[in-house]
Protein backbone atom coordinates (compact mmCIF):
# COMPACT_ATOMS: atom_id res chain seq x y z
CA UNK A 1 -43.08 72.02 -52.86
CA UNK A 2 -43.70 72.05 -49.52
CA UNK A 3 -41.48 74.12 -47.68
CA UNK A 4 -42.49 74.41 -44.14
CA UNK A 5 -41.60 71.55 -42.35
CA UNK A 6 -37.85 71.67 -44.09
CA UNK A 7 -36.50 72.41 -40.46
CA UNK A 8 -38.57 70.07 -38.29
CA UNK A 9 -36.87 66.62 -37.05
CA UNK A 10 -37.71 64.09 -34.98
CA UNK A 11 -35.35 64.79 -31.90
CA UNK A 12 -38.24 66.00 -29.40
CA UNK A 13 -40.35 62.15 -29.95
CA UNK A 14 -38.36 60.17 -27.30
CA UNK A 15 -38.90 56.62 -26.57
CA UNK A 16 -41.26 57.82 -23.71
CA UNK A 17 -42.89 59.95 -25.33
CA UNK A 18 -43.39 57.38 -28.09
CA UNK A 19 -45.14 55.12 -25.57
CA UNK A 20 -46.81 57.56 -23.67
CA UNK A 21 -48.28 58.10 -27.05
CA UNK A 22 -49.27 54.51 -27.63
CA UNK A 23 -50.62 53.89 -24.03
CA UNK A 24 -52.68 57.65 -24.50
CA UNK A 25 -55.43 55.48 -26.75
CA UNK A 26 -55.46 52.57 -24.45
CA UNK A 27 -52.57 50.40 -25.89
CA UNK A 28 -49.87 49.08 -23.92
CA UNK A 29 -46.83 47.94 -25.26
CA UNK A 30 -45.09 44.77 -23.70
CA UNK A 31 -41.70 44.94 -25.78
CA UNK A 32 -39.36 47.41 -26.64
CA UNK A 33 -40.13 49.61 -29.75
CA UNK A 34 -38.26 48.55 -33.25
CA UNK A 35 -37.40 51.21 -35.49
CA UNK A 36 -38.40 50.02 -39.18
CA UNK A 37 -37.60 51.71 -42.41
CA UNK A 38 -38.95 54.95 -42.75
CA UNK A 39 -36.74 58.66 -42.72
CA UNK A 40 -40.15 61.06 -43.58
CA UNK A 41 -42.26 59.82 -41.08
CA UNK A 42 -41.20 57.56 -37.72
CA UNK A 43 -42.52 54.08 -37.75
CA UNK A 44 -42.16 51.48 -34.92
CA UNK A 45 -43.39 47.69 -34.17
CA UNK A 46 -43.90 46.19 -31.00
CA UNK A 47 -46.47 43.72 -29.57
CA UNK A 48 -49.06 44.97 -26.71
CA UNK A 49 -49.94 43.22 -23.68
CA UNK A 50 -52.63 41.43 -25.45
CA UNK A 51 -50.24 39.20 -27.12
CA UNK A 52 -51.12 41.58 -30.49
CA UNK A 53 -48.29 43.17 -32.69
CA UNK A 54 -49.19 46.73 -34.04
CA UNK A 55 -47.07 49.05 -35.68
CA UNK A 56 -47.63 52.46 -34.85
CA UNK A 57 -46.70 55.52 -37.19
CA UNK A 58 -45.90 58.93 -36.17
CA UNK A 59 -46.81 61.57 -38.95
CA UNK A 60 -44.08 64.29 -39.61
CA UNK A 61 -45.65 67.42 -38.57
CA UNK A 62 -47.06 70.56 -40.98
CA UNK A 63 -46.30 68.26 -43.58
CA UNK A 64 -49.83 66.56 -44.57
CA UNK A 65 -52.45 68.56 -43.04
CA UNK A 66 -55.20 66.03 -40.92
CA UNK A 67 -57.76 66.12 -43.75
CA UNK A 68 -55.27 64.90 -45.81
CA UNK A 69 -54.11 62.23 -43.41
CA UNK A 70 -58.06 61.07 -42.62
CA UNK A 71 -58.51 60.55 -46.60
CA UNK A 72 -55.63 58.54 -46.69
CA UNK A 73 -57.23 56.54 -43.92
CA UNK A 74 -60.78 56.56 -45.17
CA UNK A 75 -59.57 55.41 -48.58
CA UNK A 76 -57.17 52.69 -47.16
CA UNK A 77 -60.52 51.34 -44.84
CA UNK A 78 -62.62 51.37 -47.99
CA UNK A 79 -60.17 48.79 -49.85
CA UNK A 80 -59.78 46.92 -47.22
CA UNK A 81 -63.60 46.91 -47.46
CA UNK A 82 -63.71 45.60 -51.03
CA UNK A 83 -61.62 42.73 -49.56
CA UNK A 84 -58.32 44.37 -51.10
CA UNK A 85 -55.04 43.08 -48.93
CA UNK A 86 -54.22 46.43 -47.71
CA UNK A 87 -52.49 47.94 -44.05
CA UNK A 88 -55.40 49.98 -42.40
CA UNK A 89 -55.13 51.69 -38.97
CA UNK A 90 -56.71 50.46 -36.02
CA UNK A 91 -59.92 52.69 -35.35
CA UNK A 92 -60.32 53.31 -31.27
CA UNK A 93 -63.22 54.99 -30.11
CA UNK A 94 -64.36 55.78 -34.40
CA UNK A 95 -60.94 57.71 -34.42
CA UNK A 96 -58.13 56.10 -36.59
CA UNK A 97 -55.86 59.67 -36.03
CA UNK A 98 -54.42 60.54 -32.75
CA UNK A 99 -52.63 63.37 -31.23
CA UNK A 100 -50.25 63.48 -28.81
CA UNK A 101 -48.29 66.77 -28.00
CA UNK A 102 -48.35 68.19 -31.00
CA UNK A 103 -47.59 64.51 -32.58
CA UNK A 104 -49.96 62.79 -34.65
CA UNK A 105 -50.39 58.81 -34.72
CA UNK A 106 -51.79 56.25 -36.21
CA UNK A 107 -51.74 52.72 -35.01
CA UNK A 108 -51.76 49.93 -37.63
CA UNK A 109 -52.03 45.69 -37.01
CA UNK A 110 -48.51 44.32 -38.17
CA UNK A 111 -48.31 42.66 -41.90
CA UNK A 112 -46.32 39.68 -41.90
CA UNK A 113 -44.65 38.72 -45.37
CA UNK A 114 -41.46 38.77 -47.15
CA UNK A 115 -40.13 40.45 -50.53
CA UNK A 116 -42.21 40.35 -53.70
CA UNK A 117 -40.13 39.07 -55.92
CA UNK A 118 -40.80 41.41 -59.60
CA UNK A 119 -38.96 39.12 -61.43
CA UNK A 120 -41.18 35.84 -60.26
CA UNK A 121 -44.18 36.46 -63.04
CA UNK A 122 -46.27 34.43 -61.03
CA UNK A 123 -46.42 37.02 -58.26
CA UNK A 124 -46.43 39.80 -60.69
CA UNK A 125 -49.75 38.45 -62.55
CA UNK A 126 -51.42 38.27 -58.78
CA UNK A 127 -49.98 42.08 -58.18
CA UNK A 128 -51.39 43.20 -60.92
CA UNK A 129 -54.66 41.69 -60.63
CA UNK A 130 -55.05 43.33 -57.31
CA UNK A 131 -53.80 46.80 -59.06
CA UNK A 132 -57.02 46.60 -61.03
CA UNK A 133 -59.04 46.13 -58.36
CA UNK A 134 -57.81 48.66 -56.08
CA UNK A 135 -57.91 50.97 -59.68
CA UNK A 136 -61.83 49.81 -60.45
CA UNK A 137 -62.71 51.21 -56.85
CA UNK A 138 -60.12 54.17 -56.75
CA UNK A 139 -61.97 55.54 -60.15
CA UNK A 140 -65.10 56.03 -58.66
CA UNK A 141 -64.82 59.13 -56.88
CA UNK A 142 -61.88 61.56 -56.74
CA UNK A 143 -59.73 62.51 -53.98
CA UNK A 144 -60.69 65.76 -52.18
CA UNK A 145 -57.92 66.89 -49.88
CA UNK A 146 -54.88 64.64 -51.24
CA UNK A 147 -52.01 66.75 -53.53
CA UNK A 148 -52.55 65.35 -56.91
CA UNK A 149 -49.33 64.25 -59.37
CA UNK A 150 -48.19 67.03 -61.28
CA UNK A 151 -45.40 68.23 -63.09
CA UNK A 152 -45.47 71.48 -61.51
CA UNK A 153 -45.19 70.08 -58.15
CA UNK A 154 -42.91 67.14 -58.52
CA UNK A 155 -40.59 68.84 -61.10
CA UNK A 156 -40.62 72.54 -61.23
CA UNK A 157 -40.89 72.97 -57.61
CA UNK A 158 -38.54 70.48 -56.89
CA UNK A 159 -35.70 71.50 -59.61
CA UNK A 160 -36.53 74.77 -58.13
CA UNK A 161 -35.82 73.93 -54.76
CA UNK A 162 -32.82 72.24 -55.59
CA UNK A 163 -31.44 75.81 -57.18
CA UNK A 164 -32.12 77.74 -54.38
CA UNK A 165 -31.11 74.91 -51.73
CA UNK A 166 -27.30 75.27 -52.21
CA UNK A 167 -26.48 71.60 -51.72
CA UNK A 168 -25.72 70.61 -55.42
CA UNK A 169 -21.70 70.00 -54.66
CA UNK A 170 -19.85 73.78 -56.45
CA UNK A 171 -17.92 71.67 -59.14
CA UNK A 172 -21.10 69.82 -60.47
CA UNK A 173 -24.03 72.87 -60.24
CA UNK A 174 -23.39 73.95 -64.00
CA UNK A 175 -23.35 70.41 -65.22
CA UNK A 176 -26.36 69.10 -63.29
CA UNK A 177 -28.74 71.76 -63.87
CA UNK A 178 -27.86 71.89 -67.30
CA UNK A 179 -29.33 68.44 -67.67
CA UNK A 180 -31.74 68.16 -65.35
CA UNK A 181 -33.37 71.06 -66.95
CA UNK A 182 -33.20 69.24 -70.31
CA UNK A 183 -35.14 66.13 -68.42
CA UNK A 184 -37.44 68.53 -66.74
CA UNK A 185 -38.63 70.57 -70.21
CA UNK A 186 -38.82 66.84 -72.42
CA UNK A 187 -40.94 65.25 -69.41
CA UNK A 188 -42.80 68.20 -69.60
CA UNK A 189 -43.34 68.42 -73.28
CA UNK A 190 -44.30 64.89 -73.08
CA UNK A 191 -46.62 64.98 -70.56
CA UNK A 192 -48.32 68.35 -72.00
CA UNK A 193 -49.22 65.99 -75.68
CA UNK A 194 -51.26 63.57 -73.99
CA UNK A 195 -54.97 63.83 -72.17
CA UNK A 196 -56.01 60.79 -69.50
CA UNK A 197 -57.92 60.62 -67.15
CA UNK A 198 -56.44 60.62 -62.93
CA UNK A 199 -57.61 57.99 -60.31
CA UNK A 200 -57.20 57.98 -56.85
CA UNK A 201 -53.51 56.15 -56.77
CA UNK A 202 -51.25 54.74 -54.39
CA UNK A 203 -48.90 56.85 -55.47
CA UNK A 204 -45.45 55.08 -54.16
CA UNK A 205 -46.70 51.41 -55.44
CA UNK A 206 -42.72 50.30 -55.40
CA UNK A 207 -41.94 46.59 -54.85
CA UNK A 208 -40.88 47.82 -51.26
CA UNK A 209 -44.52 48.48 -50.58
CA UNK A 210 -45.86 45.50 -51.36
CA UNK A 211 -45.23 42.15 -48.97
CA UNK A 212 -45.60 38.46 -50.22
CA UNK A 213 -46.87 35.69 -48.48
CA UNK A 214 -47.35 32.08 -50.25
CA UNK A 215 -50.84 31.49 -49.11
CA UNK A 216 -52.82 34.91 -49.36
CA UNK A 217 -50.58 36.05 -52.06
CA UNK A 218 -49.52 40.35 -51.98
CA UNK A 219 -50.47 42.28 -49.18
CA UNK A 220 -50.30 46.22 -49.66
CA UNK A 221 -49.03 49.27 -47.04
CA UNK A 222 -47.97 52.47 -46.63
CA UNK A 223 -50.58 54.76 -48.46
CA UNK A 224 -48.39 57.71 -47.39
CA UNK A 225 -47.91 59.36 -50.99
CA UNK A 226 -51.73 58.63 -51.98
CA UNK A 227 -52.25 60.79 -54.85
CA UNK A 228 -54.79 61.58 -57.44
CA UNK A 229 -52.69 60.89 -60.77
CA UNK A 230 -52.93 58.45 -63.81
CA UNK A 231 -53.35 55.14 -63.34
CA UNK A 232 -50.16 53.85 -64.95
CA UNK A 233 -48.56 55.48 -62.11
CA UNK A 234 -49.37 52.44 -59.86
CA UNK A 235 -47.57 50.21 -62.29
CA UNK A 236 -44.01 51.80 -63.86
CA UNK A 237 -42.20 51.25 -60.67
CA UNK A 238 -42.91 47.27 -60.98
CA UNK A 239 -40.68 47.48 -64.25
CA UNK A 240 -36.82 46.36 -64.01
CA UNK A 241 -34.43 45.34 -66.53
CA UNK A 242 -33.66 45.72 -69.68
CA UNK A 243 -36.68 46.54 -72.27
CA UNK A 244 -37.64 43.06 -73.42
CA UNK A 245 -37.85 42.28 -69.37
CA UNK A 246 -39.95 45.26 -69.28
CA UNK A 247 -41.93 44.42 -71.84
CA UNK A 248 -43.09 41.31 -70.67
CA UNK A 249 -43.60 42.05 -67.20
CA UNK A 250 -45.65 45.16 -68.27
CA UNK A 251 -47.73 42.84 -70.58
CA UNK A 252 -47.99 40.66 -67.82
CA UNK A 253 -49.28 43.26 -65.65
CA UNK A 254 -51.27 44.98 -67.99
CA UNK A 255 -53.21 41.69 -68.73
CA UNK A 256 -53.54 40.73 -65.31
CA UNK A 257 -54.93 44.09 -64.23
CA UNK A 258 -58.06 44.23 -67.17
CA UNK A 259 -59.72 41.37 -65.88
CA UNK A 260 -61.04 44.35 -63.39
CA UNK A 261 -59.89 47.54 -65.05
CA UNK A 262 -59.30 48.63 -68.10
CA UNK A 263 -56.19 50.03 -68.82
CA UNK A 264 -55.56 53.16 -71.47
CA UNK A 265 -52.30 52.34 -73.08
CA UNK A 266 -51.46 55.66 -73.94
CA UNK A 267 -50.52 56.27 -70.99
CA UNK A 268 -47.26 54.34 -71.19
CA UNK A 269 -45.91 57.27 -73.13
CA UNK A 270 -45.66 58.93 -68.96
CA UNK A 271 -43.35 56.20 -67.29
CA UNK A 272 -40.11 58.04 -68.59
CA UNK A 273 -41.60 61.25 -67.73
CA UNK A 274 -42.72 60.07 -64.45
CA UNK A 275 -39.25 58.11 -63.59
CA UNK A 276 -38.17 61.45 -64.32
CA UNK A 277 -39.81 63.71 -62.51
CA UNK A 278 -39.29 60.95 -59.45
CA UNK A 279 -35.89 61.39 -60.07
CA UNK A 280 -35.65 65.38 -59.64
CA UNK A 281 -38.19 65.41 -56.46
CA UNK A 282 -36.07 62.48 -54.44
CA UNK A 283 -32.72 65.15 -54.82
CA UNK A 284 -35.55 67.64 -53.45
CA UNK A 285 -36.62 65.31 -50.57
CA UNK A 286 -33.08 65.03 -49.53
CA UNK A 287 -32.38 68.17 -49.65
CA UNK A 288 -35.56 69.66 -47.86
CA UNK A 289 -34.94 66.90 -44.85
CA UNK A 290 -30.83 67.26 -44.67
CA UNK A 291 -31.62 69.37 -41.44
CA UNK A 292 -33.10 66.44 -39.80
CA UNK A 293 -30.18 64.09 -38.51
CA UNK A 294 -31.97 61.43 -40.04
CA UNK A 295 -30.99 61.89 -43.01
CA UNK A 296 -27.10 62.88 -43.26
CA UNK A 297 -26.76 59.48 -40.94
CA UNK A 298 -28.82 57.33 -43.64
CA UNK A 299 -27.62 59.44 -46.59
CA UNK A 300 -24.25 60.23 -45.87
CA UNK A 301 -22.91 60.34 -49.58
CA UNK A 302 -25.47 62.39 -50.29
CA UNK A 303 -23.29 65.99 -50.18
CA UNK A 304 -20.13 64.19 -51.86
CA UNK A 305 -19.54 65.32 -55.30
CA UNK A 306 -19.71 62.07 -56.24
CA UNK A 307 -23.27 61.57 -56.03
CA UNK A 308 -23.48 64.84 -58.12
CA UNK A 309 -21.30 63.03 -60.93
CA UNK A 310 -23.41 59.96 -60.92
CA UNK A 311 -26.72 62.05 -60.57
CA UNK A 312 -25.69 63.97 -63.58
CA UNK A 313 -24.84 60.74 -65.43
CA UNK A 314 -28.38 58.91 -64.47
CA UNK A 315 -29.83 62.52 -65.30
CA UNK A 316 -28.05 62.14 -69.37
CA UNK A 317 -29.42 58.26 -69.80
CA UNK A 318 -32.51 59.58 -68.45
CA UNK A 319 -32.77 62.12 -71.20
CA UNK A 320 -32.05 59.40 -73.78
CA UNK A 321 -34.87 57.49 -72.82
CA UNK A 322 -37.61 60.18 -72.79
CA UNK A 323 -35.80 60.69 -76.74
CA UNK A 324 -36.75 57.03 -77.38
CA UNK A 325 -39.91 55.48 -78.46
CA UNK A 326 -42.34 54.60 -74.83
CA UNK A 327 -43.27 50.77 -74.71
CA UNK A 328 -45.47 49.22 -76.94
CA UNK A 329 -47.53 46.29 -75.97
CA UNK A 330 -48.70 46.55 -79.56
CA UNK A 331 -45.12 45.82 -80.81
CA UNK A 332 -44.75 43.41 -77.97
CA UNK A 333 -47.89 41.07 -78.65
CA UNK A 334 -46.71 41.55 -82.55
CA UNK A 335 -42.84 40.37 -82.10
């Protein structure tokens, strides 16, 4: 895990600078900057004097290096080349990475949308459908410079940084290692019995990512955590509910997503493994950016020992479910 930008915040990128930034590549901003949703990187919207809204994204230093950031972009312009619904940045002079003391930038047009609604199957079959295209054009050629998905990364760095970190509340440490060690080694073991083949992923495909309009249907951004991984990485986080409602939605998916890809179903045996080792590397992300005031702002319960108690909880029911049988769509399609 990546431990050298655990100091750095965002205090030094001031409004001015921000739009001395933006006006650097020949873009200048007509309304004030809005602050939207993002604590790793700094993301604003405003609209230029063009009448044009852009969004522009400033990339938290030493922590992607720029050949990792340009594949990102490369890969999200290629999609968007295969007619895939997907935020790209704006490219200015054949540059779609900017720097800005010591800042880098990218400037992307704004996506419009609301929600997408996981539980409305309609827009689930049209999600997936574009999953399998995006995964038919991903496959053909491997990322070079992106981190891939591992458990060594995700989970034994990150439990290990979570050791040595301190921040685990004194009453709960015994408790919540004990188990999250017990999830780590059983998402390991798991992971270690099966062989598949990785893709070039999205690698934070979340309903949060994905935006929802009623007449083009999905629309795709933030390709921050692009990752070479297994495919069925792109689809586990669609999954809510209890396991029936998972079932079907996954069937749904699934279906949906092999009219363009096809779709090794052994892989479902790695959702509970990877919903676990997503669990362990968020406590790590929170940890590693507490320094930046960001974060104890947004995540102020984080350092109660109540969120230990309820981590250690999730952490147990987590453990059940990698002792339970993965999901079938064999015993689905049968019952």
């Amino acid at each position: 895990m990546d431990n050298s930008s655990a100091e750095f915040h965002f205090q030094a990128l001031t409004p001015d600078l921000i739009l001395d930034a933006i006006e650097s590549i020949g873009v200048f901003p007509e309304t004030g900057l809005l602050a939207l949703n993002s604590y790793e990187n700094r993301v604003y919207q405003f609209r230029c004097d063009q009448g044009l809204r852009y969004v522009v994204k400033f990339y938290r230093p030493q922590r992607w290096s720029e050949a990792q950031i340009q594949e990102e972009h490369d890969y999200a312009l290629a999609l968007a080349a295969e007619d895939i619904p997907i935020a790209v940045p704006v490219i200015i002079e054949n540059k779609t990475l900017f720097e800005f003391k010591g800042y880098r930038f990218a400037l992307f047009p704004s996506i419009g949308g609301r929600a997408f609604e996981v539980d409305n199957l309609e827009q689930l079959e049209s999600v997936g459908r574009f999953i399998g295209r995006i995964h038919q054009y991903a496959s053909k050629q491997p990322f070079v410079y992106r981190e891939p998905l591992t458990p060594e990364i995700l989970g034994d760095d990150a439990y290990r940084y979570l050791q040595d970190s301190g921040i685990v509340a004194e009453g709960m440490r015994s408790a919540f290692f004990t188990v999250a060690e017990q999830v780590l080694t059983k998402a390991k073991q798991i992971w270690q019995q099966h062989s598949f083949d990785t893709i070039r992923l999205h690698g934070d495909l979340h309903p949060g990512n994905i935006l929802w309009t009623p007449d083009d249907g999905p629309g795709f951004v933030d390709l921050d955590d692009a990752r070479q991984g297994p495919a069925v990485q792109d689809i586990w986080m669609m999954l809510t509910g209890d396991r029936a409602q998972q079932l079907l939605q996954l069937d749904i998916l699934i279906d949906a997503y092999q009219e363009f890809c096809d779709f090794d179903t052994r892989q479902l045996a790695l959702i509970e493994p990877l919903r676990a080792f997503r669990m362990i590397h968020y406590n790590a992300w929170l940890t590693k950016r507490w320094q930046d005031p960001a974060f104890p702002m947004n995540f102020p319960w984080f350092a109660d020992i109540k969120y230990w108690e309820q981590q250690t909880l999730a952490f147990k029911e987590q453990l059940a479910a990698l002792n339970e049988a993965p999901l079938s769509l064999a015993s689905f399609n049968q019952g």
